[in-house]
Protein backbone atom coordinates (compact mmCIF):
# COMPACT_ATOMS: atom_id res chain seq x y z
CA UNK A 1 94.13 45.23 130.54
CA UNK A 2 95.71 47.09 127.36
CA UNK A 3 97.08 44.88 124.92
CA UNK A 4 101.35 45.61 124.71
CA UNK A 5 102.03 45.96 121.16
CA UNK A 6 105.41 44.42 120.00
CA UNK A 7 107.57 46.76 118.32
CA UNK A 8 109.43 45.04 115.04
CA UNK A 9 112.64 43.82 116.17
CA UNK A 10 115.45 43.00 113.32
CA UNK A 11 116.93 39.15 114.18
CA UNK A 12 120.07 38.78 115.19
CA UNK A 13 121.79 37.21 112.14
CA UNK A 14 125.25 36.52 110.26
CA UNK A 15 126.51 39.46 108.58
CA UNK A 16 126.46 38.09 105.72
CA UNK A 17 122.64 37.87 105.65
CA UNK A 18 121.92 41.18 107.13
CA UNK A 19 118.83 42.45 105.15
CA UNK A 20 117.39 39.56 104.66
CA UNK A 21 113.87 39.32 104.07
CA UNK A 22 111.24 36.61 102.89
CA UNK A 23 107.49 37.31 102.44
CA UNK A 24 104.83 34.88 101.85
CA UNK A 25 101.81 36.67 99.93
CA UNK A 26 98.37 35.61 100.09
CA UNK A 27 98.18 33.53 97.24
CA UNK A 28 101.27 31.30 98.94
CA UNK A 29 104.09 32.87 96.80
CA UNK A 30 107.45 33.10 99.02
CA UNK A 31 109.44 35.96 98.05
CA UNK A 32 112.90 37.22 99.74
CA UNK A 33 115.48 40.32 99.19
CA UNK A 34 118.41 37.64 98.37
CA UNK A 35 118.24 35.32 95.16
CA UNK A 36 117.71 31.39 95.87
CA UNK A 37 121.52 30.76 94.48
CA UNK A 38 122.82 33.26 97.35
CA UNK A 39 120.83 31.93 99.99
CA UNK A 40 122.26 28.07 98.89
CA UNK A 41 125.75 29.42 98.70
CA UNK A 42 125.45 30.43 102.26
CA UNK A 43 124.06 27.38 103.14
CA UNK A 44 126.47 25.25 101.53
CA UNK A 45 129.42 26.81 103.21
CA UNK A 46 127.88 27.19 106.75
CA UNK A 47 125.39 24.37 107.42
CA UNK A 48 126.79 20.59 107.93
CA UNK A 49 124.70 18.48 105.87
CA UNK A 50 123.27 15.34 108.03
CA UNK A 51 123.14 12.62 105.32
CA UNK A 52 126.15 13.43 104.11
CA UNK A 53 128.68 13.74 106.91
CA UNK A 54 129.21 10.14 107.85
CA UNK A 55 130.76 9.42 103.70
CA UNK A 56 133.94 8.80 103.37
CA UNK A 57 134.66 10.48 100.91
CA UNK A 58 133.56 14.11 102.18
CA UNK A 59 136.61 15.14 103.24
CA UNK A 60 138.50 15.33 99.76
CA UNK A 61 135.20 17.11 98.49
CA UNK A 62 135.57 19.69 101.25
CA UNK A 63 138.95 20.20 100.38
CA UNK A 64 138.46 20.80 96.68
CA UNK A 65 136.19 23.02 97.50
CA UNK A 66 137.82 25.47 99.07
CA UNK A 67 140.93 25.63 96.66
């Protein structure tokens, strides 16, 4: 039996994050195409954080942050 080789698909992502790309080298070094502040930016405004949604408080944070 011949082996199939997989042809390098791009993931489906958010627009936002098309060309994103992280390496790991072989010393352990991650490296990626977007800097760390983007990459938390996106994060903060589309991931729910889990320890933080039950405060009561969140909701006037969420709302000063999008003034």
């Amino acid at each position: 039996m011949a082996k199939k080789s997989k042809k390098e698909e791009n993931p489906k992502v958010n627009p936002e994050l098309e060309g994103f790309k992280m390496n790991i080298n072989s010393f352990g070094e991650i490296s990626s195409s977007f800097s760390i502040d983007k990459i938390n930016e996106f994060l903060n405004q589309n991931v729910e954080d889990k320890k933080l949604k039950d405060r009561k408080d969140m909701e006037a944070i969420k709302k000063r942050k999008k003034k």
